[in-house]
Structures are given as structure tokens and as C-alpha cells.
Protein backbone atom coordinates (compact mmCIF):
# COMPACT_ATOMS: atom_id res chain seq x y z
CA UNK A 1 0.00 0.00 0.00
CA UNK A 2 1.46 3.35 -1.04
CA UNK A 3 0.02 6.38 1.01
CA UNK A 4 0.52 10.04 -0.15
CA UNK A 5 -0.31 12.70 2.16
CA UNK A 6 0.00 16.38 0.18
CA UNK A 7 -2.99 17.36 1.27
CA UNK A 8 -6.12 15.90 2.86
CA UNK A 9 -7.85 13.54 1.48
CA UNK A 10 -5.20 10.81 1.78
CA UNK A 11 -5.42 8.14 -0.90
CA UNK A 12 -3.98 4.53 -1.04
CA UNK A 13 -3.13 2.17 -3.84
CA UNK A 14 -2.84 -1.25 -4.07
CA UNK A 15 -2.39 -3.66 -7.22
CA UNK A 16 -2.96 -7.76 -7.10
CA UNK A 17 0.35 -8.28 -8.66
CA UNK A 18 3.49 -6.24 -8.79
CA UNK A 19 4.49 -8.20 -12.34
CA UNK A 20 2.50 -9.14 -14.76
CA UNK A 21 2.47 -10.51 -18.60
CA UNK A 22 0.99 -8.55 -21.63
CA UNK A 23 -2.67 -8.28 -21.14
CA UNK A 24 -3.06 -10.40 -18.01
CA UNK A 25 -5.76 -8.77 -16.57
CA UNK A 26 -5.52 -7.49 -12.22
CA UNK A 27 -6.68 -5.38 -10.43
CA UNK A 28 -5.91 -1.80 -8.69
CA UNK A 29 -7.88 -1.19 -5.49
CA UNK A 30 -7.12 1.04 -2.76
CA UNK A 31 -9.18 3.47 0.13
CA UNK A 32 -9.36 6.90 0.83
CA UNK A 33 -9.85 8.83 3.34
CA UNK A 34 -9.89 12.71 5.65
CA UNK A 35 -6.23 12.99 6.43
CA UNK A 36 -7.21 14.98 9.84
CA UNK A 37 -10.33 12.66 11.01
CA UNK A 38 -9.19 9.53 9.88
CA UNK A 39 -12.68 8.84 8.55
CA UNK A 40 -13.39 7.55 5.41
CA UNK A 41 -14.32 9.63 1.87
CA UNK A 42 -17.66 7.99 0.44
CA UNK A 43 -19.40 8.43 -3.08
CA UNK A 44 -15.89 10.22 -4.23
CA UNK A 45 -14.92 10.10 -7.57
CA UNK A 46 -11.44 8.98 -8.66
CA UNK A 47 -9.95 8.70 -11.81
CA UNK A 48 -7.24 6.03 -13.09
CA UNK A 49 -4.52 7.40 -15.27
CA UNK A 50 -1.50 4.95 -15.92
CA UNK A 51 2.03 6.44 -17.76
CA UNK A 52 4.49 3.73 -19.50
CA UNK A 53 8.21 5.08 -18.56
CA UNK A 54 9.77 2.93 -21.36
CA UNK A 55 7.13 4.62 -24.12
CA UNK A 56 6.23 7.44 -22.56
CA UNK A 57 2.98 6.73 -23.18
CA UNK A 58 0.11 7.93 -20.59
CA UNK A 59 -3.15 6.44 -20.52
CA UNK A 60 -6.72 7.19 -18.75
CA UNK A 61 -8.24 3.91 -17.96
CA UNK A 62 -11.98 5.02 -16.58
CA UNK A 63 -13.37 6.23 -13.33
CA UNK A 64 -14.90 5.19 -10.28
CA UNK A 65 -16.66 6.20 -7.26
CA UNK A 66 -15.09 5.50 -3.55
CA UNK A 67 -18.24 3.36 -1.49
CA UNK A 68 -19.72 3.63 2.22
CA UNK A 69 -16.32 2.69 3.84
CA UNK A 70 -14.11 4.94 1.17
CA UNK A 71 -13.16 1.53 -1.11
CA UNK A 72 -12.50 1.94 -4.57
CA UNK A 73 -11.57 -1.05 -7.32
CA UNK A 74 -10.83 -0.86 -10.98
CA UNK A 75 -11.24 -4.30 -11.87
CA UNK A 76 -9.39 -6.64 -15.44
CA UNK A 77 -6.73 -3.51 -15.98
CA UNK A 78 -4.78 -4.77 -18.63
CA UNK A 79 -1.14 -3.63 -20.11
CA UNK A 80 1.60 -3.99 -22.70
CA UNK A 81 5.35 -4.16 -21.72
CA UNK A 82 7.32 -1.58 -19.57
CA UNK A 83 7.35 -0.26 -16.52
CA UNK A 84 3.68 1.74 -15.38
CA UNK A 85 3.08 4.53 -12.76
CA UNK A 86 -0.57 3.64 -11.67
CA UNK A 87 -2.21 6.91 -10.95
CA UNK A 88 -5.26 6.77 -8.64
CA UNK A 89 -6.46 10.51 -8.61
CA UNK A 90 -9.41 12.83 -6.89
CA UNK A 91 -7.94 15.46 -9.28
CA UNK A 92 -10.29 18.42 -8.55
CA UNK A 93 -11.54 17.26 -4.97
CA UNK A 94 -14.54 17.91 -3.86
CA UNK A 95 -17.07 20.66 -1.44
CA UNK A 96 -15.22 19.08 1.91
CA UNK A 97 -11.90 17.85 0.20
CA UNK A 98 -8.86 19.09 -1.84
CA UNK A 99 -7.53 17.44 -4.41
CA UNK A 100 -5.45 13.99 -3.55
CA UNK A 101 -3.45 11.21 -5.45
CA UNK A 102 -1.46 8.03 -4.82
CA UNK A 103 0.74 5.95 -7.16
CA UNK A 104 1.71 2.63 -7.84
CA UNK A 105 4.54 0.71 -9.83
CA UNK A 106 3.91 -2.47 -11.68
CA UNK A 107 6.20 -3.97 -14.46
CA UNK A 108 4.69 -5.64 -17.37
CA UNK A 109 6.77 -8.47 -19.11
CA UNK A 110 6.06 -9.88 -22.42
CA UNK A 111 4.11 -12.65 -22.27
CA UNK A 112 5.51 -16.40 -22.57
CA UNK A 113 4.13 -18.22 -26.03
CA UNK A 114 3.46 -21.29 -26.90
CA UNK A 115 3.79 -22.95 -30.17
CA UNK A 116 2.20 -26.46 -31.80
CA UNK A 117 2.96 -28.15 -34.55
CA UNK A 118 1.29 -30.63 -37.11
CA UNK A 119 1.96 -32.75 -40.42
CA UNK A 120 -1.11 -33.38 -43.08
CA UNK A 121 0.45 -37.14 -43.29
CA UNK A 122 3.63 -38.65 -41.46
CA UNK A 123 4.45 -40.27 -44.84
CA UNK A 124 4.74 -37.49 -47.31
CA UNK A 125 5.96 -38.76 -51.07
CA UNK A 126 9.00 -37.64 -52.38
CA UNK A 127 8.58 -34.27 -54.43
CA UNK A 128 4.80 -33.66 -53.41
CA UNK A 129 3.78 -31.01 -51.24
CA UNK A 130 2.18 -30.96 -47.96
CA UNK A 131 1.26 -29.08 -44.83
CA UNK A 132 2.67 -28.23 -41.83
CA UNK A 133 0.54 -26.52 -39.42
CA UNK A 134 -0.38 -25.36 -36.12
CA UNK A 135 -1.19 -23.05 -33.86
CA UNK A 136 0.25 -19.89 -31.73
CA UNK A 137 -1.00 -18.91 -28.25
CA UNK A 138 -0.27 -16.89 -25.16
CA UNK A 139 1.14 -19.53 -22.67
CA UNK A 140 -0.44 -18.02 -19.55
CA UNK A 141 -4.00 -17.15 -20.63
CA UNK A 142 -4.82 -19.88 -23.61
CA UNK A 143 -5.80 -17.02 -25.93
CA UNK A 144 -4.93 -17.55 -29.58
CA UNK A 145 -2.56 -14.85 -30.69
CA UNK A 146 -3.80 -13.59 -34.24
CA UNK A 147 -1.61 -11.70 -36.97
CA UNK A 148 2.00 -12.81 -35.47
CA UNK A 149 4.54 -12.62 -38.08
CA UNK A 150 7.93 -13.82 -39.29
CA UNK A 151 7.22 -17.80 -38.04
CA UNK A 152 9.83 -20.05 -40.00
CA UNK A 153 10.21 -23.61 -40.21
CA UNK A 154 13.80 -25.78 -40.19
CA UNK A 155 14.02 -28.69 -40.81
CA UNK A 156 16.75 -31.51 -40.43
CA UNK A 157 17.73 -34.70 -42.36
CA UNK A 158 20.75 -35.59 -40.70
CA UNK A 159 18.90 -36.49 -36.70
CA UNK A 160 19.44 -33.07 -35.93
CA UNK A 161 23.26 -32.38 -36.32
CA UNK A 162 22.57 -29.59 -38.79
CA UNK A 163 19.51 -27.51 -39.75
CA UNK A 164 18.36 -25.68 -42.78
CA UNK A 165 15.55 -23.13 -42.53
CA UNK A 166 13.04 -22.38 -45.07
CA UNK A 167 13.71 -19.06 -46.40
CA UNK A 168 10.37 -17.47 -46.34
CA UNK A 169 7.93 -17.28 -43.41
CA UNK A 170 4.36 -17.10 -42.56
CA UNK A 171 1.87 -15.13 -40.22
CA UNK A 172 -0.62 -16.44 -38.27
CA UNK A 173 -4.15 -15.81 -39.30
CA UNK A 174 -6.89 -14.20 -37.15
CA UNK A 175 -7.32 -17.43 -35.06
CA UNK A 176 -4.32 -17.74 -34.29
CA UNK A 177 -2.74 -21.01 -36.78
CA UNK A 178 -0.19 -20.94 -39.45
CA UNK A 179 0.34 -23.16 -41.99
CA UNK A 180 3.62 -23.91 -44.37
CA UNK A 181 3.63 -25.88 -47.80
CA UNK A 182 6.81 -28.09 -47.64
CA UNK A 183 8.25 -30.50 -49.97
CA UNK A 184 11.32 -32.30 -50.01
CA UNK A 185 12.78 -33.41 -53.17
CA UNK A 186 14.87 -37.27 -51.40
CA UNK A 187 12.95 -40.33 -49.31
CA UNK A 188 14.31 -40.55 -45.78
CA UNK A 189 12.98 -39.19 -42.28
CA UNK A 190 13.15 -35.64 -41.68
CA UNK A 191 12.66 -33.10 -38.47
CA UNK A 192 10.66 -30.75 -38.53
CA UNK A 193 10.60 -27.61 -36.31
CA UNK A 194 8.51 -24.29 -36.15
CA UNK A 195 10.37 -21.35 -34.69
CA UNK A 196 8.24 -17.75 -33.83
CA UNK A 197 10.68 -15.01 -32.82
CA UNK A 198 8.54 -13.03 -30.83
CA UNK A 199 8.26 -9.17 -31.01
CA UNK A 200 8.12 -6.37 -28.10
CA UNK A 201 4.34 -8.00 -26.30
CA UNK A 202 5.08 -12.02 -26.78
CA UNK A 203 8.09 -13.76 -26.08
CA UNK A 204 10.05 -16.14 -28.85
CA UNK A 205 8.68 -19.74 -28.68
CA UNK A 206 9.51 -23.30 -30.63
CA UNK A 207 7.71 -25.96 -31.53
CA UNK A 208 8.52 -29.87 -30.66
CA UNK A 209 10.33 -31.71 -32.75
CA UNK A 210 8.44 -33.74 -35.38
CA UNK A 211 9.73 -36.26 -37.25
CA UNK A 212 7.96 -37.36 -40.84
CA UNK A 213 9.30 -40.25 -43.15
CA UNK A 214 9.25 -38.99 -46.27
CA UNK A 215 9.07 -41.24 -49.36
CA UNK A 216 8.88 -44.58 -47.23
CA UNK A 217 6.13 -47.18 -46.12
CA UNK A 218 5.11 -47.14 -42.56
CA UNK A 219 4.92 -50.54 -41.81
């Protein structure tokens, strides 16, 4: 709890986490209250501003009014990478108060990803195209990440001593899956990996390792 005392009221802030992924939602709740009587500030409004010190970028999330006992609660605040100043503010006070803010600090680290991966057949022929596909999602809330770019896929025909990756890549579509057209011109088994490099909100991620047997019988 962070308590500022400039002038009366006094205002506290609290947040649920003090880290937190892109877009995992918490929440900011705090009380406030007559500096000189101790007792609480009811049916006060308060304002919630939040500035990004990596981006610069400041932010006014909504409003809210303090209750009986001088609670407040902004509930599912959700934000991008950096470091954020939460501003809780009773900027222009009120017939009985002054003016009074408090602030918070919570980082915001991209969040972890996860990537899967899938063959159209395990026993592609020799020269003939298939797919490799899959999907791309945010490894702490499930949610499919849409419109990620620059996913490539290597593969290896040696058990992994050496890789060669495909020189173009794909995005993932508005649900969240990719898909790459591969075909590889000799029979023999071949690994297969997706790779997504990430970008400033979502951390890189790879696939597992899949292995298809290209050009043979599966017995």
C-alpha cells in the first residue's frame, strides 16, 4: 500500500500483482480517506490514469466512485510491456476535500508463447507437397494470438546435427494457426521444427520436434 499525504484527502493504492504478462488482466484497489479525522471519503470520484516510462505513453483507464467505507476497485486492468506509474487521482476534490493522489509501480513483461505443430500425413511422397501446421497462443491465458509474423520452419535430415531453414515465413491468421507448404525433393525421415521469434508484447517460442518419413512405407 502506497500512502501520499499532500494534502487531505489521503489516498492509497494497491495492485494484485506487482508483475504481470501482456494483457493479463488485475486489479488496482485502494481506500481513501480525511487525512485529519481519519474517517473515510464515500461516493468520491477517482480517476485512473496509468504512464508507461519505457514509451512514454500515458493512458486514462476510466473512473470510479469510492463506497460507504471509502473503497475503490478498478477491476481486469490490462497492459503492454514496460514499466507503469498507476495513478489513482481525486484530481479536482470535492465541497469538503482538496484534491489527492497516490501511485503505484507495476512492471509488465512480455508474455511467454506457446507454439504447436502438425503434419497433413507422417508419410509425405518424395517431391509432393504438404502441410505443416499449427497453432500460436499466449502460454499463460490460452488465448490464440492472431496476426503474429515472421514464423519459419527448419528442418533436419541428418537427426538433428545440422539444420536448414526455409527461407520465407508465414503469419498467423486471425485465429491464431499458421500453416507452411513443404516439400522435399529425397525419401528418408526428416525433423521438422517451427520457430516464432517473438516481437516487443510475446516472447520467442519453438515448436517440438516432429519427425515425418518422407518417401517410405510405414509398416
Amino acid at each position: 500500500m502506497i500512502q501520499v499525504r499532500p494534502i487531505s484527502p489521503d489516498v492509497s493504492v494497491q495492485t494484485s500483482v506487482t508483475q504481470a504478462v501482456t494483457y493479463q488482466p488485475f486489479t488496482i484497489s485502494g481506500k481513501m480517506w480525511d487525512v485529519h479525522t481519519g474517517k473515510a471519503c464515500p461516493s468520491t470520484d477517482l480517476a485512473l490514469w496509468v504512464y508507461n516510462y519505457n514509451t512514454e505513453i500515458e493512458l486514462y483507464l476510466g473512473s470510479t466512485q469510492t463506497d460507504a467505507n471509502g473503497l475503490y476497485k478498478f477491476s481486469q486492468v490490462q497492459l503492454t510491456p514496460g514499466v507503469w506509474d498507476i495513478i489513482v487521482w481525486n484530481a479536482y476534490g470535492d465541497f469538503n476535500h482538496l484534491a489527492g493522489r497516490a501511485d503505484a509501480f507495476v512492471a509488465v513483461n512480455a508474455a511467454p508463447t506457446q507454439l504447436t505443430i502438425a503434419s497433413g500425413t507422417a508419410n509425405p511422397a518424395v517431391n509432393k507437397a504438404f502441410t505443416v501446421s499449427g497453432v500460436l497462443t499466449n502460454a499463460q491465458t490460452g488465448a490464440r494470438l492472431a496476426n503474429e509474423q515472421g514464423l519459419t520452419l527448419s528442418y533436419s535430415s541428418d537427426g538433428g546435427s545440422t539444420w536448414t531453414t526455409l527461407p520465407s515465413s508465414v503469419s498467423t491468421n486471425g485465429n491464431g494457426q499458421y500453416a507452411f507448404s513443404v516439400t522435399f525433393p529425397t525419401a528418408g525421415v526428416v525433423q521438422i521444427q517451427v520457430h516464432f521469434p517473438g516481437d516487443q508484447n510475446y516472447n520467442p517460442s519453438d515448436s517440438q520436434v516432429l519427425s515425418i518419413n518422407v518417401g517410405n512405407a510405414i509398416l
